[in-house]
Protein backbone atom coordinates (compact mmCIF):
# COMPACT_ATOMS: atom_id res chain seq x y z
CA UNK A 1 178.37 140.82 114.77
CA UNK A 2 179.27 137.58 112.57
CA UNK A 3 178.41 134.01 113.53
CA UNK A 4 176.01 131.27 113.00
CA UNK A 5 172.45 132.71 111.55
CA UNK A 6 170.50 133.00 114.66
CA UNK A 7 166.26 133.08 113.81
CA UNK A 8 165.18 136.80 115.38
CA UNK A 9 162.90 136.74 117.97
CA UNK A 10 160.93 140.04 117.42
CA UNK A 11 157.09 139.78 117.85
CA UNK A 12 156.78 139.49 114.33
CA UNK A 13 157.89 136.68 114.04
CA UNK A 14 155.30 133.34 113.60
CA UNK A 15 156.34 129.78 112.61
CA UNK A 16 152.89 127.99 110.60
CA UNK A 17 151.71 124.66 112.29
CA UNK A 18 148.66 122.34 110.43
CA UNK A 19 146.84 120.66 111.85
CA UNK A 20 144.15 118.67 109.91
CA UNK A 21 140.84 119.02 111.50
CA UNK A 22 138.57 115.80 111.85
CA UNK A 23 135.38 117.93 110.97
CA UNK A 24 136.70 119.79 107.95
CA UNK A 25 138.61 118.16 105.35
CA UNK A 26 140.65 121.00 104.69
CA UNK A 27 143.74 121.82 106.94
CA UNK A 28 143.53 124.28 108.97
CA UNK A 29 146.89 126.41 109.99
CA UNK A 30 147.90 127.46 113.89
CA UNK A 31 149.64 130.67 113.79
CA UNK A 32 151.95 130.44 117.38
CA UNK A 33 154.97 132.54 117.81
CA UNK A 34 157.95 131.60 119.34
CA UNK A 35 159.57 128.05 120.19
CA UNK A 36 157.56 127.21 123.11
CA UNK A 37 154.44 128.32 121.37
CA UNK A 38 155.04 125.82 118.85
CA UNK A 39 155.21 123.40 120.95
CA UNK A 40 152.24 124.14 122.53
CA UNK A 41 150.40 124.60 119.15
CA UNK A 42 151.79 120.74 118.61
CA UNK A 43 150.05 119.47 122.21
CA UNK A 44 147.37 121.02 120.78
CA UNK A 45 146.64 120.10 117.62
CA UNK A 46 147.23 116.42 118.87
CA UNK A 47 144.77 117.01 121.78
CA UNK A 48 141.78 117.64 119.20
CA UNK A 49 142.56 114.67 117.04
CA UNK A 50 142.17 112.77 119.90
CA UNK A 51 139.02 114.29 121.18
CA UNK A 52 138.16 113.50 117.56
CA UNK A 53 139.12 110.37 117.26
CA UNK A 54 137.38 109.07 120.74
CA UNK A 55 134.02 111.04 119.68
CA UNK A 56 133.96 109.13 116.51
CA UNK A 57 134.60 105.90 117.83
CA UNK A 58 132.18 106.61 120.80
CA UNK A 59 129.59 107.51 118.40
CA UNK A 60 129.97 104.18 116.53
CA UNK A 61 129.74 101.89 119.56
CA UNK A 62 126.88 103.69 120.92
CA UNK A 63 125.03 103.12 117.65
CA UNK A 64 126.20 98.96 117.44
CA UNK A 65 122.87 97.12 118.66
CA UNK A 66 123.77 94.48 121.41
CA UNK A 67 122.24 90.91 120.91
CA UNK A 68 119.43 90.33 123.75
CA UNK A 69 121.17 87.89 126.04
CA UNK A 70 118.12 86.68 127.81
CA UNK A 71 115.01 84.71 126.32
CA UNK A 72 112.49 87.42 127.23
CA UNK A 73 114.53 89.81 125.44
CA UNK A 74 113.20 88.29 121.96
CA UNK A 75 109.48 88.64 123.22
CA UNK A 76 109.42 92.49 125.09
CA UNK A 77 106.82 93.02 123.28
CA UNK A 78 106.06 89.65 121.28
CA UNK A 79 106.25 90.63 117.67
CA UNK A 80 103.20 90.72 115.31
CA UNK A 81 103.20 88.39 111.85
CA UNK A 82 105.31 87.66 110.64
CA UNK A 83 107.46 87.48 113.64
CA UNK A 84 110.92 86.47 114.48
CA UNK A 85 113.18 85.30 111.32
CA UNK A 86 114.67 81.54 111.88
CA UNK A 87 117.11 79.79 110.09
CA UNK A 88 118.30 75.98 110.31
CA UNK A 89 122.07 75.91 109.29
CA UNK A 90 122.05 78.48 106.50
CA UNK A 91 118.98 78.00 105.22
CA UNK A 92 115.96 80.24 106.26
CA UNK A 93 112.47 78.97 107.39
CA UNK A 94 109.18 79.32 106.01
CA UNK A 95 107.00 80.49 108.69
CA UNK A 96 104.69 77.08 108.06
CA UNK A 97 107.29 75.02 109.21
CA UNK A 98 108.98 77.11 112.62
CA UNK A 99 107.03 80.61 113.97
CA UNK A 100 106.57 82.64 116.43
CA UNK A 101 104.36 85.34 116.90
CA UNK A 102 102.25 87.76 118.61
CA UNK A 103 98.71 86.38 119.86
CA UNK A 104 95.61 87.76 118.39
CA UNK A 105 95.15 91.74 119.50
CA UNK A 106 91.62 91.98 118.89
CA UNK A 107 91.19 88.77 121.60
CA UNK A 108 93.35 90.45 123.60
CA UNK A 109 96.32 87.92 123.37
CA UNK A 110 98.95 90.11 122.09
CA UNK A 111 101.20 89.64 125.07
CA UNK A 112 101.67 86.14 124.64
CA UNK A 113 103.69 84.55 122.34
CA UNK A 114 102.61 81.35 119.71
CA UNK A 115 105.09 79.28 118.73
CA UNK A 116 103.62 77.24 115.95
CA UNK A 117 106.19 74.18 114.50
CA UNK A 118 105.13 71.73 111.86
CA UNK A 119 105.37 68.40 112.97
CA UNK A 120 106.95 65.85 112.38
CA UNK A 121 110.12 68.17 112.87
CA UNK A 122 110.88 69.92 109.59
CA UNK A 123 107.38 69.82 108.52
CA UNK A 124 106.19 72.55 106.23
CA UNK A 125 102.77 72.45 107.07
CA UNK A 126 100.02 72.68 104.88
CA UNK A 127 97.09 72.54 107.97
CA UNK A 128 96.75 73.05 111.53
CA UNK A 129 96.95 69.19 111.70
CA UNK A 130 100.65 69.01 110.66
CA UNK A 131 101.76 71.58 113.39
CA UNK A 132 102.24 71.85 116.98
CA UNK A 133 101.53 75.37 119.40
CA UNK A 134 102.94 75.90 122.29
CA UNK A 135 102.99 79.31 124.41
CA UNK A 136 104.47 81.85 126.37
CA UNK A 137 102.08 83.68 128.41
CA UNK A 138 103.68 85.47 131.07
CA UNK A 139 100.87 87.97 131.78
CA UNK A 140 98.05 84.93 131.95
CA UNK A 141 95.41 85.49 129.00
CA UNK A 142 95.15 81.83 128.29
CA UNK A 143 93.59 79.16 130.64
CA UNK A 144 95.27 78.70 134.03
CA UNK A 145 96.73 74.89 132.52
CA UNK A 146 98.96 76.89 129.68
CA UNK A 147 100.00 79.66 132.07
CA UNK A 148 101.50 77.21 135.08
CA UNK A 149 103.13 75.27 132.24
CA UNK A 150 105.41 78.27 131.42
CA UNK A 151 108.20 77.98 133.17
CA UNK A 152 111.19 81.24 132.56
CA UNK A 153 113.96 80.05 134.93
CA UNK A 154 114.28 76.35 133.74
CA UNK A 155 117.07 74.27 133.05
CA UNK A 156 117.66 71.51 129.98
CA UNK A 157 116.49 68.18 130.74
CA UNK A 158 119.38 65.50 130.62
CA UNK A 159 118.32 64.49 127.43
CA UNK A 160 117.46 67.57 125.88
CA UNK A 161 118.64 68.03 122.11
CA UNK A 162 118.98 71.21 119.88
CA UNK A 163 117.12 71.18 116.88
CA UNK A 164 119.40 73.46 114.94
CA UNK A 165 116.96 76.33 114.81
CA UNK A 166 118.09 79.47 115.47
CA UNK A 167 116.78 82.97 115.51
CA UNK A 168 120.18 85.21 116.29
CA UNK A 169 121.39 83.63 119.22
CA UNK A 170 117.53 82.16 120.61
CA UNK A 171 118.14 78.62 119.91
CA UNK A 172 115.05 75.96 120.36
CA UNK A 173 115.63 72.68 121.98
CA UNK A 174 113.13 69.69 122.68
CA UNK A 175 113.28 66.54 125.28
CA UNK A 176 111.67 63.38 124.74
CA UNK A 177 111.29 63.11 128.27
CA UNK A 178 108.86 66.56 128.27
CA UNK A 179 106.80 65.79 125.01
CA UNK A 180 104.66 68.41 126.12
CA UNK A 181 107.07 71.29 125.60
CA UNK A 182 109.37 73.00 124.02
CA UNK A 183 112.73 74.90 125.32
CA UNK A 184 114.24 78.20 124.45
CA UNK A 185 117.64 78.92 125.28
CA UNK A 186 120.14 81.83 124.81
CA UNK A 187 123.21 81.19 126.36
CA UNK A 188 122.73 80.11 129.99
CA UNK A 189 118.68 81.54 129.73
CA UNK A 190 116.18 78.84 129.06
CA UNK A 191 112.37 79.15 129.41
CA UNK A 192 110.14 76.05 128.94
CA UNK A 193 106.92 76.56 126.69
CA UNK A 194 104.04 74.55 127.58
CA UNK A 195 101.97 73.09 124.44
CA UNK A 196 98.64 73.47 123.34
CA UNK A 197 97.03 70.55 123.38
CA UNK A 198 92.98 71.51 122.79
CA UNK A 199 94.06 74.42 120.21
CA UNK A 200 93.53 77.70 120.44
CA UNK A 201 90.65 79.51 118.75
CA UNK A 202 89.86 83.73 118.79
CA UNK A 203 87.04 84.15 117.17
């Protein structure tokens, strides 16, 4: 019979797909017979790229770290010397001018927090006398005067001001009308951190 070339159709016959595997680098052929098996090799092959695709980019965002959005989120558990990194525009500060860290372990003060600042602000101090404490102490090691001062749903004072210190997005704030404390904010969280004023000694 003459006419147009028609393709046979015996079960011999196989039409090659690729399809480019996400694990492998190397291609990796679909042997299908027929016209409706090549279209189904086709659904197919797209069907694992995109389970590859989605388990990649799963895999990444699972593995981004999220930024703590609350204050206590910095502290859980207060971190040990030399403690939280802070910068003031895009400079970084020494720990003798801004730090916080960890209490003492050995006087069992490891849950609180000391936030030691040399004063006036942007003092790099070179003694005790240059600096300011103040503390978090949320479980109560300290005297009962530090641990009523500590205050973890508070708001800004009116005239609160940011200093421009920053540790991620923990930003520290003072009020002249509260001389005796400092403020730590992240977003909408602020705590209020009573100060020392007798000092702190662990012997």
């Amino acid at each position: 019979m003459t006419g147009a070339y028609q393709r046979p159709r015996d079960a011999g016959f196989t039409s090659r797909l690729m399809c480019w595997s996400a694990v492998t680098p190397r291609p990796q052929p679909f042997l299908v017979p027929g016209n409706r098996s090549e279209l189904l090799g086709v659904n197919l092959c797209m069907r694992l790229l995109l389970v590859a695709v989605l388990a990649l980019v799963g895999g990444a965002c699972a593995g981004s770290p999220t930024s703590p959005d609350q204050v206590r989120d910095y502290f859980s558990p207060p971190k040990s010397s030399p403690g939280l990194t802070w910068t003031n525009g895009d400079r970084q500060v020494d720990t003798t001018e801004l730090n916080t860290v960890a209490g003492p372990e050995h006087c069992h003060w490891d849950s609180a927090v000391l936030l030691y600042i040399g004063w006036p602000l942007g003092t790099v101090a070179s003694s005790i006398t240059q600096a300011r404490l103040y503390v978090r102490d949320p479980e109560g090691v300290f005297p009962r005067e530090l641990r009523k001062g500590l205050r973890q749903d508070a708001a800004l004072p009116a005239d609160a001001r940011d200093t421009g210190y920053r540790s991620d997005d923990l930003q520290l704030w003072l009020a002249p009308s509260d001389p005796d404390a400092v403020y730590l904010r992240v977003d909408r969280d602020v705590e209020r951190w009573p100060r020392a004023n007798a000092g702190i000694v662990c012997a």
